[in-house]
C-alpha atoms as a PDB file:
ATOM      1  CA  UNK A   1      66.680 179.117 -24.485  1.00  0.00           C
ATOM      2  CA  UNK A   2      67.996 176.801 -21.592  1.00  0.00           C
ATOM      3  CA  UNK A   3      68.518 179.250 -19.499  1.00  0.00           C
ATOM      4  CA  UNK A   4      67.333 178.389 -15.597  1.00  0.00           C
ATOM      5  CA  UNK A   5      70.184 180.336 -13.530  1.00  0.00           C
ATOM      6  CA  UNK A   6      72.449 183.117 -14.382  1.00  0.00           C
ATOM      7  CA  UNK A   7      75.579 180.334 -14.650  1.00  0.00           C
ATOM      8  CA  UNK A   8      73.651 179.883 -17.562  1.00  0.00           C
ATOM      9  CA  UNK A   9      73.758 183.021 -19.034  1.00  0.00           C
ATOM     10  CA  UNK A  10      78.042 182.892 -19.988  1.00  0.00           C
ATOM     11  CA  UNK A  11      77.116 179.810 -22.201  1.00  0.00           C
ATOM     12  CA  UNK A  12      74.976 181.595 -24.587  1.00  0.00           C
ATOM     13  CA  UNK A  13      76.025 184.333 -26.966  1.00  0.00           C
ATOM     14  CA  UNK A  14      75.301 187.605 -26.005  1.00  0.00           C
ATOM     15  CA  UNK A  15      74.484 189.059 -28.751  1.00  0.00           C
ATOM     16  CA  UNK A  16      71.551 186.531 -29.171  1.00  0.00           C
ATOM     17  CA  UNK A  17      70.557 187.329 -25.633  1.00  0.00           C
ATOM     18  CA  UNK A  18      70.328 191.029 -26.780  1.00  0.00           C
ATOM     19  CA  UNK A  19      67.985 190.432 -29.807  1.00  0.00           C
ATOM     20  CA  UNK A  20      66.242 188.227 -28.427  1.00  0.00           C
ATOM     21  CA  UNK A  21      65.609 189.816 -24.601  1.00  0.00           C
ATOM     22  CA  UNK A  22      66.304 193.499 -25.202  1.00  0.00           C
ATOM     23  CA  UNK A  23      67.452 195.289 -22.340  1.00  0.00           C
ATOM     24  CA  UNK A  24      66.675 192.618 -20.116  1.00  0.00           C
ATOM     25  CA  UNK A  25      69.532 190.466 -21.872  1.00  0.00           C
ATOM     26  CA  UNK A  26      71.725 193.150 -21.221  1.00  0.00           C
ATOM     27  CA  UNK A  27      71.059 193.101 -17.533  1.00  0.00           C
ATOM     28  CA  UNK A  28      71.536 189.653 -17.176  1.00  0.00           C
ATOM     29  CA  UNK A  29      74.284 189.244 -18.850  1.00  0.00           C
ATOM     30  CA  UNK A  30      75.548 192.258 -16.198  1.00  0.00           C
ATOM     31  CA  UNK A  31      74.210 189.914 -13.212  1.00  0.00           C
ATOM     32  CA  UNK A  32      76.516 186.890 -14.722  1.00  0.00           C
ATOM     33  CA  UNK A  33      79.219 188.635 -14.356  1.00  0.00           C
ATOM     34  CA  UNK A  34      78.621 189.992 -10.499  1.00  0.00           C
ATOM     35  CA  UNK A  35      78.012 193.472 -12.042  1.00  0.00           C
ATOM     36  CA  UNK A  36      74.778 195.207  -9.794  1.00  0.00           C
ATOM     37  CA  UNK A  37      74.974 198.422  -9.056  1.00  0.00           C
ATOM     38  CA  UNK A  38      71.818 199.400  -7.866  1.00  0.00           C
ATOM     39  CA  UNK A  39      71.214 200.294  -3.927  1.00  0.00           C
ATOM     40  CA  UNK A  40      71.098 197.347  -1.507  1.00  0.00           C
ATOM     41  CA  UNK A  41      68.076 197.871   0.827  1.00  0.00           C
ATOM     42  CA  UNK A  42      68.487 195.630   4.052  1.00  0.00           C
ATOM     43  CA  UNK A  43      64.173 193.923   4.682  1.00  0.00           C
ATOM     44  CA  UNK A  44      64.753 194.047   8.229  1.00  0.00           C
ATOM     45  CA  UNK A  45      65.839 196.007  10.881  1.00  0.00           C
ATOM     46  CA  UNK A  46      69.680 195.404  12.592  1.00  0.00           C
ATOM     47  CA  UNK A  47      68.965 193.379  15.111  1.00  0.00           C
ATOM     48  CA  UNK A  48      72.901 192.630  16.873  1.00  0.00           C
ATOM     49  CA  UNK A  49      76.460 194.290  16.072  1.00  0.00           C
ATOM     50  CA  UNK A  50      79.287 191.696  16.481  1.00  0.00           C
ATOM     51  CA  UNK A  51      83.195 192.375  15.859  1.00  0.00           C
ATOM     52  CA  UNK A  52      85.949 190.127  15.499  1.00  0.00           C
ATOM     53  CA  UNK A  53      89.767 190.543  16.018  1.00  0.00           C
ATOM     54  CA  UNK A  54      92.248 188.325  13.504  1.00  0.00           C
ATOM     55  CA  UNK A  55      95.311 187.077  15.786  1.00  0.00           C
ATOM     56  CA  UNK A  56      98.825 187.671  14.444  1.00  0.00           C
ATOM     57  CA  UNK A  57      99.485 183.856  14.427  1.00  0.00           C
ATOM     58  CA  UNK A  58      97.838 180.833  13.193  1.00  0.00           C
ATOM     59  CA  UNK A  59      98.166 178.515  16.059  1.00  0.00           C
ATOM     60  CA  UNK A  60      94.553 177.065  15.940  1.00  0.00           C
ATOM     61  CA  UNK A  61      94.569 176.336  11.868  1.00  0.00           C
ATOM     62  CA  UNK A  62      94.444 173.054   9.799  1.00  0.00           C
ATOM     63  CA  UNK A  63      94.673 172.439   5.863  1.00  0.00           C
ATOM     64  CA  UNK A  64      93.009 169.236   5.230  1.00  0.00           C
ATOM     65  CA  UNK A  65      94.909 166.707   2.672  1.00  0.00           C
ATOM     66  CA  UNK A  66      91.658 166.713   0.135  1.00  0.00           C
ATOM     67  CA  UNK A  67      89.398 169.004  -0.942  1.00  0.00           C
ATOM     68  CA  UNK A  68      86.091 168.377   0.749  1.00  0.00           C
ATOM     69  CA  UNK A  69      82.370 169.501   0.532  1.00  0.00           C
ATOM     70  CA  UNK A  70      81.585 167.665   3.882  1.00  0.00           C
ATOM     71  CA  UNK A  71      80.095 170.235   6.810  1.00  0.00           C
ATOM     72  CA  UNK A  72      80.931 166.726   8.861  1.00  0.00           C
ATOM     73  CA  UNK A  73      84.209 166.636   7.745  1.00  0.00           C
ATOM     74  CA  UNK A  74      84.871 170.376   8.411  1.00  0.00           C
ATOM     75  CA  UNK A  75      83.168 169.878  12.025  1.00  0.00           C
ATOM     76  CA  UNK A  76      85.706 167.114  12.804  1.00  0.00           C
ATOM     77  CA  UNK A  77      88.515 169.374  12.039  1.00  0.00           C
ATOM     78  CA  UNK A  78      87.441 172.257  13.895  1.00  0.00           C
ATOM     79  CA  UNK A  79      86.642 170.046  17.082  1.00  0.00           C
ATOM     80  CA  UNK A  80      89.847 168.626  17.104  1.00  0.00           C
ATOM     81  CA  UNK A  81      91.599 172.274  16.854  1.00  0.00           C
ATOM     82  CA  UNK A  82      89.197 173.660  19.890  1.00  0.00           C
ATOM     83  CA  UNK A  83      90.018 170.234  21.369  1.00  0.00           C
ATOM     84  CA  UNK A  84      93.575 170.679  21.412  1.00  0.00           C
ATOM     85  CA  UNK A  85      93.550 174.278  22.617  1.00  0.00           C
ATOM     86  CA  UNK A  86      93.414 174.957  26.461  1.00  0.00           C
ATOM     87  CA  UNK A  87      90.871 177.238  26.916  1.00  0.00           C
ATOM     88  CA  UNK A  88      91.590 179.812  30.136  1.00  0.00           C
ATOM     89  CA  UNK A  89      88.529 181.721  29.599  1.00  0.00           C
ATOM     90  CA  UNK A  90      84.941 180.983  28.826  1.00  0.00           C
ATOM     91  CA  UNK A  91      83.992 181.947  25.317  1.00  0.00           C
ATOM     92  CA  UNK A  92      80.904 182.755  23.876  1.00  0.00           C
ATOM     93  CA  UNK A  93      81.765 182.323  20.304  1.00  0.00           C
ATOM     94  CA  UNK A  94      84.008 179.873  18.192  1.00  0.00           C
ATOM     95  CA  UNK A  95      83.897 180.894  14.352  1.00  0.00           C
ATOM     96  CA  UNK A  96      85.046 178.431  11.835  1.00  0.00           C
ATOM     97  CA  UNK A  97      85.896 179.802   8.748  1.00  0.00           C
ATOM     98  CA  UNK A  98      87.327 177.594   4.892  1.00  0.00           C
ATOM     99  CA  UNK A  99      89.101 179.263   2.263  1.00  0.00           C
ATOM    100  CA  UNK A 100      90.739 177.266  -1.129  1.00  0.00           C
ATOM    101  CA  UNK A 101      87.895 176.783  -2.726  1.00  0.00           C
ATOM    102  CA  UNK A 102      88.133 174.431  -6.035  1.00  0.00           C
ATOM    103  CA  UNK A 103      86.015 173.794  -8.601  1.00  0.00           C
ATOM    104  CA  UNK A 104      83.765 170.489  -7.653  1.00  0.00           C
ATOM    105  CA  UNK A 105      84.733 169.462 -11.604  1.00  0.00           C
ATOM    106  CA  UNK A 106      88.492 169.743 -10.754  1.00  0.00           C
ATOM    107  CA  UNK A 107      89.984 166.148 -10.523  1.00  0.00           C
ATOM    108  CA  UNK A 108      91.595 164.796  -7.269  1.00  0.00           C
ATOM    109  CA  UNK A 109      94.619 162.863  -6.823  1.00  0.00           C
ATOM    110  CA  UNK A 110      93.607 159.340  -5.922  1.00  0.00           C
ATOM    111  CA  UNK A 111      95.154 157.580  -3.545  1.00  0.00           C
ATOM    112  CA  UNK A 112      98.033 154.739  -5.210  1.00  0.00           C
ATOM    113  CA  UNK A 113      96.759 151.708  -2.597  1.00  0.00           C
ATOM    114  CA  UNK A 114      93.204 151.768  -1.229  1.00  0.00           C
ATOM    115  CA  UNK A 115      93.095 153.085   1.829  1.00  0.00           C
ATOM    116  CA  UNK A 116      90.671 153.144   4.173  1.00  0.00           C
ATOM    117  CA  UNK A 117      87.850 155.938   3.776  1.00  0.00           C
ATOM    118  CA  UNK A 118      87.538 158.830   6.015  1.00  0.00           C
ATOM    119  CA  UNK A 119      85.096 158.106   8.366  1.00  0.00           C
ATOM    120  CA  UNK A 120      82.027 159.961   6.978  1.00  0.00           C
ATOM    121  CA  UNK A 121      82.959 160.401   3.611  1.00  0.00           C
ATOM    122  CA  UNK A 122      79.623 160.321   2.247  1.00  0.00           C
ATOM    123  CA  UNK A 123      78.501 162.795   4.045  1.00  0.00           C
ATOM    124  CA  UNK A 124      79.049 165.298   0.542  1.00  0.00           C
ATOM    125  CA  UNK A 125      76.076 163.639  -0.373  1.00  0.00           C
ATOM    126  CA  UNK A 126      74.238 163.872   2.371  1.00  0.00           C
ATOM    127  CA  UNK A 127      74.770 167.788   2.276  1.00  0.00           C
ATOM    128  CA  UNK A 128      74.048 167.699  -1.489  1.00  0.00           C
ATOM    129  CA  UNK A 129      70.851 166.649  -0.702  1.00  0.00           C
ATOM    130  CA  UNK A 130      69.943 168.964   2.385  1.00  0.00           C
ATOM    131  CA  UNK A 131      71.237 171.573  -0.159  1.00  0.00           C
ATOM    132  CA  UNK A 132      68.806 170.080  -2.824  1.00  0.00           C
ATOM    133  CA  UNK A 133      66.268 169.961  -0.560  1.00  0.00           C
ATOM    134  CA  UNK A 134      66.165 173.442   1.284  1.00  0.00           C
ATOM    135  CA  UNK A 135      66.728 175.277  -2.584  1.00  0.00           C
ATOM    136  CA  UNK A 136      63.275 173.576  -3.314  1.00  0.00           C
ATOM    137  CA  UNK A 137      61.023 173.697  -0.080  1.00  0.00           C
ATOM    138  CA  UNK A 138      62.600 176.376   1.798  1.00  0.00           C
ATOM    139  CA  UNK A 139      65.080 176.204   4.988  1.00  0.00           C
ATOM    140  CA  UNK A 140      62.845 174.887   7.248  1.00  0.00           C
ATOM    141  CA  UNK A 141      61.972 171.547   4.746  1.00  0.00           C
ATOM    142  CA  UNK A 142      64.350 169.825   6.525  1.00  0.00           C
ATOM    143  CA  UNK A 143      67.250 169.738   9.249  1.00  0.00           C
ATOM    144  CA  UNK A 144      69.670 167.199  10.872  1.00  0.00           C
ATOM    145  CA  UNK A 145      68.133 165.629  13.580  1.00  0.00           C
ATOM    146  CA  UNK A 146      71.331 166.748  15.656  1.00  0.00           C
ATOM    147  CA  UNK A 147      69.454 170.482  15.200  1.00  0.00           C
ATOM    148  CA  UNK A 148      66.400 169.247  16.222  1.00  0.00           C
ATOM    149  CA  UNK A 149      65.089 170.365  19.791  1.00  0.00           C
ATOM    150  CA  UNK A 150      64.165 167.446  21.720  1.00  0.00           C
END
């Protein structure tokens, strides 16, 4: 039938999915759609609590001119906020969080003249293919050597 993931499952009709998977068609076509309503059972036990407290003002916050699927790019960003922000305490965590998400199919505005690519651009790909990798062989296939211990 095609189908290898549930963003499969929308593409087909759903009557055929009935006849042809019962029930079961029926529930996935329910999963597709974000529909689950049975318990969630955590595997493990708690193991930390953490809190957070959202500040009335945005004065550590940047929008980015293009849409980007580059953790490097991101990390730039967010070191250049902290960078800019005089710290008068220690701090034991920094969260960084992204929001206006777009469809990767969406087209982007090209630049008129060519200008000169953000310095690791390619690094989509490079986190396409971590991505790639880890959904295959598990999270501990592979890791920037950055995360390695030495």
């Amino acid at each position: 039938m095609g189908i290898k993931t549930l963003g499969d499952i929308p593409k087909l009709p759903e009557q055929m999915l009935l006849n042809r998977l019962g029930k079961f068609g029926y529930r996935l076509v329910e999963l597709s759609s974000g529909v689950d309503c049975s318990a969630v059972t955590p595997h493990a036990p708690q193991k930390s609590v953490s809190t957070e407290c959202t500040l009335g003002e945005d004065t550590r916050s940047k929008s980015i001119d293009r849409p980007t699927q580059s953790s490097k790019t991101i990390h730039s960003h967010a070191v250049k906020l902290l960078d800019n922000y005089r710290l008068t305490r220690k701090l034991r965590l920094v969260g960084v969080g992204t929001s206006g998400f777009q469809s990767a199919g969406l087209p982007v505005q090209l630049d008129l003249f060519d200008e000169i690519k953000e310095k690791g651009s390619n690094w989509e790909k490079v986190d396409r293919t971590l991505e790639t990798i880890t959904k295959k062989f598990g999270q501990d296939a592979i890791k920037r050597a950055t995360l390695t211990d030495r």
